[in-house]
C-alpha atoms as a PDB file:
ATOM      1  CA  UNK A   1       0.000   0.000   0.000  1.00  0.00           C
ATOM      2  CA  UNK A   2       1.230   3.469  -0.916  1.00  0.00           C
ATOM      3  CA  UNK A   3       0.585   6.679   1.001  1.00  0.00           C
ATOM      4  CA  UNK A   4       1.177  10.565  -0.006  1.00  0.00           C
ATOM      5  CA  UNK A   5       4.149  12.657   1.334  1.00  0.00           C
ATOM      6  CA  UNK A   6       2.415  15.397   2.903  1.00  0.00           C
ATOM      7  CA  UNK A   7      -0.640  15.980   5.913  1.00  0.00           C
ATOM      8  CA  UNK A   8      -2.667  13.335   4.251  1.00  0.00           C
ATOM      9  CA  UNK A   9      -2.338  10.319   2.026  1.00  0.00           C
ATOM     10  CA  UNK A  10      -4.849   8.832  -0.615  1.00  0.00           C
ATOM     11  CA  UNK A  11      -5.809   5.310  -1.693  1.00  0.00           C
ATOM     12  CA  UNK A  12      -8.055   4.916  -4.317  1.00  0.00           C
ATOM     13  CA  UNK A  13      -9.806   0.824  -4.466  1.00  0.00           C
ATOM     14  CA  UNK A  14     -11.330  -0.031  -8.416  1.00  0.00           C
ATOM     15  CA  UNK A  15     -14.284  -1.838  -9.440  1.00  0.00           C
ATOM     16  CA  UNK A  16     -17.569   0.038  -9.844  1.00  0.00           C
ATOM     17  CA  UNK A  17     -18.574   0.640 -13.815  1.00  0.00           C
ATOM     18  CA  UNK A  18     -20.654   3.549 -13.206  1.00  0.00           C
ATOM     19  CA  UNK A  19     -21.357   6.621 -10.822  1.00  0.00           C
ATOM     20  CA  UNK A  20     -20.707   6.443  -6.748  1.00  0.00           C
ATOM     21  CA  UNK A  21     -23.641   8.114  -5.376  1.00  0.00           C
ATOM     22  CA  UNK A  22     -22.800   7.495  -1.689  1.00  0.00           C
ATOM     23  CA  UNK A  23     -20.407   6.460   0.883  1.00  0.00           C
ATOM     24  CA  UNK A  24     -20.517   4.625   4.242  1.00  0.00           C
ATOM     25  CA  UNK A  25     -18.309   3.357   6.912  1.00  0.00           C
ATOM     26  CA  UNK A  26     -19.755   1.162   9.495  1.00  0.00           C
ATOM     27  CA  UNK A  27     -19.167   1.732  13.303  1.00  0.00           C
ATOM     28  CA  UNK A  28     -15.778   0.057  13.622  1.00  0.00           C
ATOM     29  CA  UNK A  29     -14.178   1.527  10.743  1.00  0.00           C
ATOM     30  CA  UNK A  30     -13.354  -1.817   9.302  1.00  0.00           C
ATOM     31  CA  UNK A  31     -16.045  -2.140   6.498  1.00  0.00           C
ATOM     32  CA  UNK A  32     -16.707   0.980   3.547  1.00  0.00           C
ATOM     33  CA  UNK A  33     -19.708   0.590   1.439  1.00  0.00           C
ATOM     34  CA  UNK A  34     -20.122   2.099  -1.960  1.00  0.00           C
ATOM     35  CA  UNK A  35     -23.473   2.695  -3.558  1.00  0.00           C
ATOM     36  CA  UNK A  36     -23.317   2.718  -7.795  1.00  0.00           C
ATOM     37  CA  UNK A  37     -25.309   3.873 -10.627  1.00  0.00           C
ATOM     38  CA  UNK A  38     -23.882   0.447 -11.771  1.00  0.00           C
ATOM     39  CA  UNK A  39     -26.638  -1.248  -9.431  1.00  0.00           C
ATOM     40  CA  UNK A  40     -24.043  -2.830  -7.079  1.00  0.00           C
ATOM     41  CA  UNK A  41     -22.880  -1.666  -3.126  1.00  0.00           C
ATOM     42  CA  UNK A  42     -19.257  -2.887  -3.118  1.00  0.00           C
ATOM     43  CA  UNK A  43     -18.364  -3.281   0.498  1.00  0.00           C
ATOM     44  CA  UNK A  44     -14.496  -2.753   1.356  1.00  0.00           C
ATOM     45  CA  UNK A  45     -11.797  -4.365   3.822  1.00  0.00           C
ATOM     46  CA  UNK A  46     -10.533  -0.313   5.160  1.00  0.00           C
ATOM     47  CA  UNK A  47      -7.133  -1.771   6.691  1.00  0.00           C
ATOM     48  CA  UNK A  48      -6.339  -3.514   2.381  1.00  0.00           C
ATOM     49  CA  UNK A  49      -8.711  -1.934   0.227  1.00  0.00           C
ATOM     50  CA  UNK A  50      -9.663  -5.584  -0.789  1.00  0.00           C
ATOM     51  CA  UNK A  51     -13.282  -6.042  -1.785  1.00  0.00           C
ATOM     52  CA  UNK A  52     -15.189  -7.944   0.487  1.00  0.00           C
ATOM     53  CA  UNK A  53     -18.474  -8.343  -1.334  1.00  0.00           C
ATOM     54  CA  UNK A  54     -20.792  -7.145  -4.376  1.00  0.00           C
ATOM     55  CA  UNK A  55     -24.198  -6.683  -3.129  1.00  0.00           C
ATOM     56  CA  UNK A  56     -26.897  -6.629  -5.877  1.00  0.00           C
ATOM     57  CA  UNK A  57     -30.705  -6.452  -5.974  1.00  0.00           C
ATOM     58  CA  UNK A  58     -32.059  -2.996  -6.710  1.00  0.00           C
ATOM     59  CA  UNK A  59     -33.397  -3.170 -10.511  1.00  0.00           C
ATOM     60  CA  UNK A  60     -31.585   0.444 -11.248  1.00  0.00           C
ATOM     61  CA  UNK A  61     -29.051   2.764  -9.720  1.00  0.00           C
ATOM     62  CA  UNK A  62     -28.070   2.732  -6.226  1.00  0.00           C
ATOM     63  CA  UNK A  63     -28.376   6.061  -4.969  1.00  0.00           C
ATOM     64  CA  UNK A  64     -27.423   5.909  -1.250  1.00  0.00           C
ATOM     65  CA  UNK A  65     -25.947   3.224   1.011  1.00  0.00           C
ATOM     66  CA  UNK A  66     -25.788   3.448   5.002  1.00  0.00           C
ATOM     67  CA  UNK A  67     -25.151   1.346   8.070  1.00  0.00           C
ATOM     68  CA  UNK A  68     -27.236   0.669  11.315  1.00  0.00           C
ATOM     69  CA  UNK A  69     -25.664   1.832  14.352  1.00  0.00           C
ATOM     70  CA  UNK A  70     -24.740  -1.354  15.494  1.00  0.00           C
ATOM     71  CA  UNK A  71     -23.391  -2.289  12.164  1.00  0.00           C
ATOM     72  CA  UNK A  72     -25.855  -5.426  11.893  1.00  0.00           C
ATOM     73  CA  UNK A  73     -27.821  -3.897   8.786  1.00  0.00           C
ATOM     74  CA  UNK A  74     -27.217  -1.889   5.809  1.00  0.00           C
ATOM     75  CA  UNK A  75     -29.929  -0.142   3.971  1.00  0.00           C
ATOM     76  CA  UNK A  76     -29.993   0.977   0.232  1.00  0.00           C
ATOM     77  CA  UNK A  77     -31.759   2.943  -1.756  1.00  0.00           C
ATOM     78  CA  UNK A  78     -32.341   3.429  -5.441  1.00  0.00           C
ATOM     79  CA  UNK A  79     -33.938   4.391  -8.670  1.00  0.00           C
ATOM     80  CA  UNK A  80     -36.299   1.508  -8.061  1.00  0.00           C
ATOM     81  CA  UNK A  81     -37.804   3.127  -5.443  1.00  0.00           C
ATOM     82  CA  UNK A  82     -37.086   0.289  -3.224  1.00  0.00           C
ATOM     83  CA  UNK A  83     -34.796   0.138  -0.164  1.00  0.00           C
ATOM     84  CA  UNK A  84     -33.675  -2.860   0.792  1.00  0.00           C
ATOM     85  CA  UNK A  85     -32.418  -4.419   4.520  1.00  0.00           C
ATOM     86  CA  UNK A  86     -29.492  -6.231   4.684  1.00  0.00           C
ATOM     87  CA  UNK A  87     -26.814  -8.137   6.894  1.00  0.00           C
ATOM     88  CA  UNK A  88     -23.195  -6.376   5.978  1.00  0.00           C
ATOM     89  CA  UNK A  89     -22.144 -10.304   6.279  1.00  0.00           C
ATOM     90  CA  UNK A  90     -25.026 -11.612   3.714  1.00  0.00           C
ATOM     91  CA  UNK A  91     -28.413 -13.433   3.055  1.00  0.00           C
ATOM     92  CA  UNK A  92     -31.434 -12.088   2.025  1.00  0.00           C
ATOM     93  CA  UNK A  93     -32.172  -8.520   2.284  1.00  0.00           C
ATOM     94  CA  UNK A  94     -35.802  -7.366   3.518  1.00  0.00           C
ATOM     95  CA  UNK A  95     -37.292  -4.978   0.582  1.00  0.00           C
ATOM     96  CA  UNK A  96     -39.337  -1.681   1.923  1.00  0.00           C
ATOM     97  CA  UNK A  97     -41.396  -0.410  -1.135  1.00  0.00           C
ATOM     98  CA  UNK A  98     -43.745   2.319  -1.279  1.00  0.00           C
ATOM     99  CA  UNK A  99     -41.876   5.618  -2.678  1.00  0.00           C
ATOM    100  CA  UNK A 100     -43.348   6.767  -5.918  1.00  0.00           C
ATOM    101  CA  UNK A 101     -40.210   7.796  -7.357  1.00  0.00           C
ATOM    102  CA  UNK A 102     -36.535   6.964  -7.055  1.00  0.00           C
ATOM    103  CA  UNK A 103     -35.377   6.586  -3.243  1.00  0.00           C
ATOM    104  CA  UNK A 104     -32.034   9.097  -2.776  1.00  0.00           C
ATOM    105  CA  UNK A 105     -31.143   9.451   0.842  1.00  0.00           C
ATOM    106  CA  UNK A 106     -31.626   6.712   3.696  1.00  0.00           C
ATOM    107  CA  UNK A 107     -30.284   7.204   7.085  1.00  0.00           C
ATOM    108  CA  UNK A 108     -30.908   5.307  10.644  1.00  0.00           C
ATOM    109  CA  UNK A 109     -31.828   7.373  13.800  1.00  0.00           C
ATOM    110  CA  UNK A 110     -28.810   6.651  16.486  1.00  0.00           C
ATOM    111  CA  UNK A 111     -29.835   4.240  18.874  1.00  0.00           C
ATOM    112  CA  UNK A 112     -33.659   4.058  17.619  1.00  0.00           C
ATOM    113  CA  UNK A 113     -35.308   1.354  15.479  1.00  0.00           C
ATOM    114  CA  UNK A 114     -35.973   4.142  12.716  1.00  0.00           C
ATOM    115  CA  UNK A 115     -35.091   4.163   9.353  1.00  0.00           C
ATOM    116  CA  UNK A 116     -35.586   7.507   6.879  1.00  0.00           C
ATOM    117  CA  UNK A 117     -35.853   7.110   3.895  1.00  0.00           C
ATOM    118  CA  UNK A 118     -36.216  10.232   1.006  1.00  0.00           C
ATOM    119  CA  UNK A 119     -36.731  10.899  -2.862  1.00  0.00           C
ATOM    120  CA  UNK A 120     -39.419  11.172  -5.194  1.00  0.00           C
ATOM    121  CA  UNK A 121     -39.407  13.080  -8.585  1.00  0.00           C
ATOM    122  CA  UNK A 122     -38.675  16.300  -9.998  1.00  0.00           C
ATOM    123  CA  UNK A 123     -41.330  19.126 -10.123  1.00  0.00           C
ATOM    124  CA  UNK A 124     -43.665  16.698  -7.302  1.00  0.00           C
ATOM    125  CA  UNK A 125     -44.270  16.899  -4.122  1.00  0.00           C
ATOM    126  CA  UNK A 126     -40.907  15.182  -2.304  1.00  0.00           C
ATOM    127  CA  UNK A 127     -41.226  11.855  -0.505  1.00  0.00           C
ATOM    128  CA  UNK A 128     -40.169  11.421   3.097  1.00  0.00           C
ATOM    129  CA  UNK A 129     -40.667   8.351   4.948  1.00  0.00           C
ATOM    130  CA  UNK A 130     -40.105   6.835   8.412  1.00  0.00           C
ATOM    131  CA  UNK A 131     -39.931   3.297   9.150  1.00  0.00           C
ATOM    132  CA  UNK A 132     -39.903   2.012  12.678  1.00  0.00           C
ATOM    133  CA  UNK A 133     -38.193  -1.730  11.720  1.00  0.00           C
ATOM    134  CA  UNK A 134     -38.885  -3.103  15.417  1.00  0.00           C
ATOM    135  CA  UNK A 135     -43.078  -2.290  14.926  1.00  0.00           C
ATOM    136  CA  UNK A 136     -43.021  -2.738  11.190  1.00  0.00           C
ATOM    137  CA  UNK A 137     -44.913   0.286  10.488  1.00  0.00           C
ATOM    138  CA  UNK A 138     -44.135   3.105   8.089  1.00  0.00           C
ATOM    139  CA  UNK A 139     -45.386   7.217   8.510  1.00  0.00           C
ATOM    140  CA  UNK A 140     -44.965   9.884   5.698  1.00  0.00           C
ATOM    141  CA  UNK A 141     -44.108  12.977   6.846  1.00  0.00           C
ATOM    142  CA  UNK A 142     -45.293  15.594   3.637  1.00  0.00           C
ATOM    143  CA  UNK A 143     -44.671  19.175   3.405  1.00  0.00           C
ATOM    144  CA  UNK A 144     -41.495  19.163   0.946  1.00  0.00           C
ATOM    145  CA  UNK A 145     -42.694  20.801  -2.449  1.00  0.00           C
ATOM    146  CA  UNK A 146     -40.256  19.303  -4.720  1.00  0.00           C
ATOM    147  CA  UNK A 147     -37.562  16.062  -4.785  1.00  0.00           C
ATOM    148  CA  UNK A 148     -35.424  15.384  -1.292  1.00  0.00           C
ATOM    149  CA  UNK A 149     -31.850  14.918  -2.388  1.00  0.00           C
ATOM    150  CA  UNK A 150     -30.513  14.306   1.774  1.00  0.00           C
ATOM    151  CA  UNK A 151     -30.917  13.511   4.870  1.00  0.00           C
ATOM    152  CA  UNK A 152     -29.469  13.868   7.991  1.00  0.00           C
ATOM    153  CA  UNK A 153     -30.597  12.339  11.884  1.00  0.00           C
ATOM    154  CA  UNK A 154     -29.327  14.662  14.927  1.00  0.00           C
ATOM    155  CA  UNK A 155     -27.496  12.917  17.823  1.00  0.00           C
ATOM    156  CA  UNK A 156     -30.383  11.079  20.001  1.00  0.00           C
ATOM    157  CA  UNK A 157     -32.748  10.472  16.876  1.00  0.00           C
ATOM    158  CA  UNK A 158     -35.049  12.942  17.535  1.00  0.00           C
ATOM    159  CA  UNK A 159     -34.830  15.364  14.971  1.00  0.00           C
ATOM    160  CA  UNK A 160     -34.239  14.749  11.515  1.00  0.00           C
ATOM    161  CA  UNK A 161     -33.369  17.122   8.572  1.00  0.00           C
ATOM    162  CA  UNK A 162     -34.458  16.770   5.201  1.00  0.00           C
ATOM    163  CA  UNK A 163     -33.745  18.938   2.104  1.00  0.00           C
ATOM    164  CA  UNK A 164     -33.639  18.692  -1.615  1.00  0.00           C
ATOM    165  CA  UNK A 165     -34.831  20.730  -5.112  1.00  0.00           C
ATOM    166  CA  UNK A 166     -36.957  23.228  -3.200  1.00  0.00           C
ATOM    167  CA  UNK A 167     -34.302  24.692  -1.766  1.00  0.00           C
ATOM    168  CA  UNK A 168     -35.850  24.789   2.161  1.00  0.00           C
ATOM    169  CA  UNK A 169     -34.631  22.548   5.114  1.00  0.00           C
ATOM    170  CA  UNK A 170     -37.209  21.153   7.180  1.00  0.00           C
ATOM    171  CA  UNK A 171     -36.479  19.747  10.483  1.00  0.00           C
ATOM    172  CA  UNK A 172     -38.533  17.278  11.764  1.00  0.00           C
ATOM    173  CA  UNK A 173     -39.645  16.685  15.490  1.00  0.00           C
ATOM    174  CA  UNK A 174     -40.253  12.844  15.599  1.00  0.00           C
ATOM    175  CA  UNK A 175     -41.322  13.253  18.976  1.00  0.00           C
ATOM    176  CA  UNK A 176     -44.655  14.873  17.447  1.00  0.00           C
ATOM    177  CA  UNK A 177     -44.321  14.412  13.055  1.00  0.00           C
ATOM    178  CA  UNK A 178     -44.197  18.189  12.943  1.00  0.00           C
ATOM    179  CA  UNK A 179     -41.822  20.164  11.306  1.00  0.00           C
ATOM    180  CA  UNK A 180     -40.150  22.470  14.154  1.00  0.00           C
ATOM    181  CA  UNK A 181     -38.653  24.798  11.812  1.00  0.00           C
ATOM    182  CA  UNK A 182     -37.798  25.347   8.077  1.00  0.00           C
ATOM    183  CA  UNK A 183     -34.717  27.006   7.210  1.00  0.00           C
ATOM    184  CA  UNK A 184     -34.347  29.098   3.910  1.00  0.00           C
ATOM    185  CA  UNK A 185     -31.013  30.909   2.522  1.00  0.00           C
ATOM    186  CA  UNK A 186     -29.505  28.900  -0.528  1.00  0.00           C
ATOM    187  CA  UNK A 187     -30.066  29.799  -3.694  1.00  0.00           C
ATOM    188  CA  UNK A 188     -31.335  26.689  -5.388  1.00  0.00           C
ATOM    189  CA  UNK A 189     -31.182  22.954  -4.725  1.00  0.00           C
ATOM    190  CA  UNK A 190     -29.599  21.661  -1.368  1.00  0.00           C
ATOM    191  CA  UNK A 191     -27.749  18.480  -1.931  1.00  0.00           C
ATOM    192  CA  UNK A 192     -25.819  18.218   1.417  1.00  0.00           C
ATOM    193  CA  UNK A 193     -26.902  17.899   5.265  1.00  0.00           C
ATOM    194  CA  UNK A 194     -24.655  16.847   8.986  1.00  0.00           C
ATOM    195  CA  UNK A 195     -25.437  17.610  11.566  1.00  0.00           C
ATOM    196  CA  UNK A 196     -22.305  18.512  14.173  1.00  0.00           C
ATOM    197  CA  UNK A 197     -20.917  16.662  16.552  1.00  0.00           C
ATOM    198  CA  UNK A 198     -23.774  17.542  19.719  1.00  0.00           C
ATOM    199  CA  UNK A 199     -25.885  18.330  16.953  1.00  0.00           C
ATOM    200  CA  UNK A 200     -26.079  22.088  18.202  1.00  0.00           C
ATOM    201  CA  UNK A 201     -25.572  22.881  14.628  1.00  0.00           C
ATOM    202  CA  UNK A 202     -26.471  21.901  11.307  1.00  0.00           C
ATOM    203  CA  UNK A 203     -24.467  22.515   8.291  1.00  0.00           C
ATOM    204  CA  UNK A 204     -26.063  22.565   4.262  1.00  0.00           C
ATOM    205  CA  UNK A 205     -24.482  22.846   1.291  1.00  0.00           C
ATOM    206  CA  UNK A 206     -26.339  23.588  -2.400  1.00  0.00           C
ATOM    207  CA  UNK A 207     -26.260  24.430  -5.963  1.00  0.00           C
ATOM    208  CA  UNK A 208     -25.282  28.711  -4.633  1.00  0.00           C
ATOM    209  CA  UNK A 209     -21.498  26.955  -4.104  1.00  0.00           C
ATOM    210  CA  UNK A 210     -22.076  27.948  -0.370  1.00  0.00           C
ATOM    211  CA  UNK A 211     -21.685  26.367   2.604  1.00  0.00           C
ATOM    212  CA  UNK A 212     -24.426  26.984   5.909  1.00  0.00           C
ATOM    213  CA  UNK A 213     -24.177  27.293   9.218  1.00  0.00           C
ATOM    214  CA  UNK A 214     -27.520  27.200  11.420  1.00  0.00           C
ATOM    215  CA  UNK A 215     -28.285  27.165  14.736  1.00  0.00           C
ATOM    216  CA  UNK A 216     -30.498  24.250  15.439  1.00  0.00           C
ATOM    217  CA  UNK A 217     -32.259  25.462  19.113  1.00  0.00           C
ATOM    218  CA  UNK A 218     -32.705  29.170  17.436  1.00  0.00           C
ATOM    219  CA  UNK A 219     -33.488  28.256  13.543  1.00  0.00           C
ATOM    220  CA  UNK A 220     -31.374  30.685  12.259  1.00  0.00           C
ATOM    221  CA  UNK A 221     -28.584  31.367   9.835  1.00  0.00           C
ATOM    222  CA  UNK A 222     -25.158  31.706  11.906  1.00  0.00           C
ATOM    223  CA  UNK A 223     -22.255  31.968   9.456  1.00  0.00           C
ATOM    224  CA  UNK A 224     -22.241  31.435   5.355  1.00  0.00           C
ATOM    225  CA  UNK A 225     -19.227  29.637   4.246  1.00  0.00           C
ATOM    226  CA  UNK A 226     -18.262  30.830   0.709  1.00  0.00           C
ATOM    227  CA  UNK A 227     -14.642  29.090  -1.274  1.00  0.00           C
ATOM    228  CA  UNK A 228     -13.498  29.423  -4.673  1.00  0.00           C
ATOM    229  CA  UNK A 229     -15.669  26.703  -6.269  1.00  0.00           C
ATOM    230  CA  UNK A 230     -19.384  26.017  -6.935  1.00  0.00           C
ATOM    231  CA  UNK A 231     -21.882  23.642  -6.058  1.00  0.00           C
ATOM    232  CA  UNK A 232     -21.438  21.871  -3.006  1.00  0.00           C
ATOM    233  CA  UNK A 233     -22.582  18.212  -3.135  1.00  0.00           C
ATOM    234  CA  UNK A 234     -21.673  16.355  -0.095  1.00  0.00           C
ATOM    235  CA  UNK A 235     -20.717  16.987   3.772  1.00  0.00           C
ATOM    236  CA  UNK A 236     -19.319  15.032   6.062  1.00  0.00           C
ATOM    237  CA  UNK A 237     -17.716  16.121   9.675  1.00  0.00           C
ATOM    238  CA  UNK A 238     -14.267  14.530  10.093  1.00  0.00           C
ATOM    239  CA  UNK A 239     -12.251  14.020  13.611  1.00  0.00           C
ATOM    240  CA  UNK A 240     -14.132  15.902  16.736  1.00  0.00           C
ATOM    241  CA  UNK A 241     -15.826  18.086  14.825  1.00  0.00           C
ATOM    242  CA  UNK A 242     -13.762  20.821  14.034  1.00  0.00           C
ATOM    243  CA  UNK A 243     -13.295  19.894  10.602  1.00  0.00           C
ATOM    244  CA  UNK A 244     -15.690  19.794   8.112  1.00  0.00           C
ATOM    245  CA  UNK A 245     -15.315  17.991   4.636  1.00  0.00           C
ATOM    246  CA  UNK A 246     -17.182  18.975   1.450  1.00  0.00           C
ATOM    247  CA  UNK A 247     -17.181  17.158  -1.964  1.00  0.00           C
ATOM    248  CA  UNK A 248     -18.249  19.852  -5.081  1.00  0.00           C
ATOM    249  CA  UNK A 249     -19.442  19.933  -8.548  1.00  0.00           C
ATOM    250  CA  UNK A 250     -15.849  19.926 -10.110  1.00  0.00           C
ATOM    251  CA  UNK A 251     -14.071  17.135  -8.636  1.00  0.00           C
ATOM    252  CA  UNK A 252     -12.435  18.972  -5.410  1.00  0.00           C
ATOM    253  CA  UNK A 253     -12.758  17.859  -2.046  1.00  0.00           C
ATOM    254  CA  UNK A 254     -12.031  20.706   0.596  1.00  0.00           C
ATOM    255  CA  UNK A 255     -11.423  20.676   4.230  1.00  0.00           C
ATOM    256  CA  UNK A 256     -13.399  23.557   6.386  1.00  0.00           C
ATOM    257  CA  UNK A 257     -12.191  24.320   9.815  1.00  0.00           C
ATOM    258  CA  UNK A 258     -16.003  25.707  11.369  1.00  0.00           C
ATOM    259  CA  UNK A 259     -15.088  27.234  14.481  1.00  0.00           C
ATOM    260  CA  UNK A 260     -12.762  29.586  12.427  1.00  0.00           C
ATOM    261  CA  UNK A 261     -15.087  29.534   9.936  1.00  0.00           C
ATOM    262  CA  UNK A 262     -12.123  29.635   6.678  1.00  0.00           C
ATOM    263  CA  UNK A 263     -11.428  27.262   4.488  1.00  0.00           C
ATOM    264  CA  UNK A 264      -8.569  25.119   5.383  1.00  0.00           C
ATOM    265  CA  UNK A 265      -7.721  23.847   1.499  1.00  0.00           C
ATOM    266  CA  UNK A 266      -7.610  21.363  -0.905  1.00  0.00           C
ATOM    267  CA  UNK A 267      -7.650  18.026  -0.069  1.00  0.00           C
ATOM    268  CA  UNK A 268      -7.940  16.365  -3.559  1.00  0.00           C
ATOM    269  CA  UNK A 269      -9.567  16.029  -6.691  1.00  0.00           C
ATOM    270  CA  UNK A 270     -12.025  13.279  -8.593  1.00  0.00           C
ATOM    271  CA  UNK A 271     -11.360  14.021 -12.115  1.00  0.00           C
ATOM    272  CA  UNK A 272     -15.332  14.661 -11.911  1.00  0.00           C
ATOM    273  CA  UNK A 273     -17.729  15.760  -9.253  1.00  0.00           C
ATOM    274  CA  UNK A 274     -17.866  14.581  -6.015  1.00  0.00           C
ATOM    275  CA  UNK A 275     -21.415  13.104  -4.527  1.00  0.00           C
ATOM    276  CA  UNK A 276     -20.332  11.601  -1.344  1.00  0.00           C
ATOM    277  CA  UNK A 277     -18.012  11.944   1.990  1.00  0.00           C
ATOM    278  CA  UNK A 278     -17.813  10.329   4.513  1.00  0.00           C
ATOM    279  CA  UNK A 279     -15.364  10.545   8.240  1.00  0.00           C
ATOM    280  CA  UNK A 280     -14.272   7.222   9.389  1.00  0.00           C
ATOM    281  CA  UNK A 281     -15.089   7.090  13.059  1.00  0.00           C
ATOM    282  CA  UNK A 282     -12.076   7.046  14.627  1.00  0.00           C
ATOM    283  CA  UNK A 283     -11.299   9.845  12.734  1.00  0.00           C
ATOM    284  CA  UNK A 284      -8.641   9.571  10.932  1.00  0.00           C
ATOM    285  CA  UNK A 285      -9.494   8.740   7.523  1.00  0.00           C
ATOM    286  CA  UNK A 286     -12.364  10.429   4.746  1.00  0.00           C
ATOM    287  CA  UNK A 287     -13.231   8.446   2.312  1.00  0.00           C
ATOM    288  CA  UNK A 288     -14.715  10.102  -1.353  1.00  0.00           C
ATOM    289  CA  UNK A 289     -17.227   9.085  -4.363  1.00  0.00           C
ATOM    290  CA  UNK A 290     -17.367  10.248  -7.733  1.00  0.00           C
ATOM    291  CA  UNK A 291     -19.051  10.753 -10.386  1.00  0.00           C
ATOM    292  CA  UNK A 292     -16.232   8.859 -12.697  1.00  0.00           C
ATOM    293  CA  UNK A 293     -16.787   5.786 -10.797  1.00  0.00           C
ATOM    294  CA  UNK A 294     -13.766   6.110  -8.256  1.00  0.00           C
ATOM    295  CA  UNK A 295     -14.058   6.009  -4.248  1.00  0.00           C
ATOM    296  CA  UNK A 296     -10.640   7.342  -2.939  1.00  0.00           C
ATOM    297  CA  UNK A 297      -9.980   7.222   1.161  1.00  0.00           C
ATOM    298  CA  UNK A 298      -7.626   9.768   2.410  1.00  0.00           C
ATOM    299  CA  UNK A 299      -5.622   9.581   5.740  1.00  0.00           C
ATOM    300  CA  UNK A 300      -4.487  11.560   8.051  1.00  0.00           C
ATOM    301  CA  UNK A 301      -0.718  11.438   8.843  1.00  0.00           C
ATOM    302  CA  UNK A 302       1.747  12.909  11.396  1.00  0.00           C
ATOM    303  CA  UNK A 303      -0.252  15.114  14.111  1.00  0.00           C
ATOM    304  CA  UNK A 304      -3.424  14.153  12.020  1.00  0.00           C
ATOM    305  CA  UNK A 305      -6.452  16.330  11.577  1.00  0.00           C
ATOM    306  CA  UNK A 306      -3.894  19.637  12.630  1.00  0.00           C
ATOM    307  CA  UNK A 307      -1.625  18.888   9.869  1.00  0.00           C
ATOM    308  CA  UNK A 308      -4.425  19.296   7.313  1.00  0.00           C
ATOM    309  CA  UNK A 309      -3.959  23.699   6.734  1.00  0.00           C
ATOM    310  CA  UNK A 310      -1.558  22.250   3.913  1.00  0.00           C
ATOM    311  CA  UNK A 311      -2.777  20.945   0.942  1.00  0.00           C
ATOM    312  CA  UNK A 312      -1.520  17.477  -0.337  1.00  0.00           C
ATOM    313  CA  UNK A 313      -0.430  17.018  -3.686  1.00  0.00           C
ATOM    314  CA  UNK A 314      -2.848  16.255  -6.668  1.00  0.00           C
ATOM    315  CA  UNK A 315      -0.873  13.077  -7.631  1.00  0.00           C
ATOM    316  CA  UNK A 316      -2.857   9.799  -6.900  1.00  0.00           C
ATOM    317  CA  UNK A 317      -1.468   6.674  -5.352  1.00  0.00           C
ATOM    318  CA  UNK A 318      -3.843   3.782  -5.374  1.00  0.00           C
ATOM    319  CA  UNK A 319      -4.685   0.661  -3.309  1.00  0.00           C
ATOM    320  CA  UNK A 320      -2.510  -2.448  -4.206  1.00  0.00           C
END
């Protein structure tokens, strides 16, 4: 295996034939999933890069991939409009259908037997549904006027974000199925939602190029995070929480520092845009998917997550 000179280093495994939509580590950093537009979720070994399986099943693209808490079950979702239930480790998955339209975001509430799940299609109403997986029942939660593109759970699994074409984040009290608050600002679709670490705050990122800070108790706006590139696609808090990492339209990924509120550099490119990040959780590692196929995992080296204020070289090595 290979590694960068520099704060970070880069592997880069091979094997899906189309699109990565989304990322996923489970708990123990040991396993990365990879959802496709080639139908598959690749799962990885982290510590080799080796792939450790090929799950298939969805009748389309697989638009978002994301592990239980306990890392017993991974969920999928995809053009299909299906998501499907399945042990990391194999055997048959347990299918969820009723979304109209393609499914684009799942996520599972921390230490709760829910399951979101998100999507629709373009220029309807957007779909948002809740599964509880212990009672077997499902609730819609309406109110979004066009596609959802993300999700994101707080800490504690009681509030849930969802955002997409319409350009609004909604925040849902699960506690009651009401929407506590919706937060407006970007300028077009919002592709990107995490919450931070306490989940205090909530961060966005959209078509406007910006990144958004907002106070979750208060509702409001708190800082607007502007770089030198457009359309931000995917967010992902790395380390404590100090650090946030976005993937954007042309290829970059970019390391935020969000107490400081600047923009700590480069991290890397995809040689095409960048849907999905993802923090390990010890961590110490990000891992990347692209458009062009191509999941990369970056490192952190030396005094880790405090080395990153340089930028690493653009030069690729790969897993071997």
């Amino acid at each position: 295996m290979k590694f960068m000179t520099g704060a970070w280093a880069n592997e880069r495994p091979a094997g899906h034939t189309g699109a990565v939509w989304s990322v996923a580590w489970d708990p123990r950093g040991d396993l990365l999933a990879s959802a496709s537009e080639d139908q598959s979720v690749k799962l990885w070994q982290a510590a080799t890069g080796a792939e450790v399986a090929s799950l298939e099943g969805h009748e389309g693209g697989v638009n978002t991939v994301a592990f239980s808490s306990d890392g017993s079950t991974l969920a999928t979702g995809g053009e299909d409009g299906l998501v499907r239930l399945q042990d990391p480790a194999g055997g048959t998955a347990r299918v969820l259908a009723g979304h109209r339209g393609g499914v684009n975001a799942v996520a599972f509430a921390p230490g709760r037997p829910l399951l979101a799940s998100a999507g629709g299609v373009y220029g309807k109403p957007g779909e948002l549904r809740l599964w509880n997986l212990t009672a077997r029942t499902c609730a819609t939660l309406a109110g979004h006027a066009n596609e959802i593109l993300t999700l994101a759970f707080a800490p504690g699994g009681r509030l849930l974000a969802a955002a997409g074409y319409d350009g609004a984040i909604r925040l849902w009290d699960l506690e009651t199925g009401k929407v506590r608050a919706i937060l407006t600002g970007h300028l077009g679709a919002v592709w990107a939602l995490a919450f931070g670490r306490h989940g205090l705050v909530l961060y966005s990122g959209g078509d406007d190029g910006t990144i958004r800070q907002w106070g979750v108790e208060s509702a409001r706006e708190r800082a607007v995070f502007e770089g030198d590139t457009f359309g931000v696609l995917a967010l992902a808090p790395v380390g404590k929480g100090r650090t946030l990492a976005a993937g954007h339209f042309d290829g970059s990924v970019r390391l935020w520092d969000v107490q400081a509120r600047r923009e700590l550099g480069l991290l890397g490119r995809h040689p095409k845009a960048v849907f999905a990040v993802a923090g390990s959780p010890d961590g110490q590692a990000l891992a990347s998917g692209s458009m062009d196929g191509s999941v990369m995992v970056w490192r952190a080296r030396g005094t880790g997550l405090r080395a990153q204020e340089s930028s690493v070289k653009e030069e690729l090595s790969c897993w071997s």
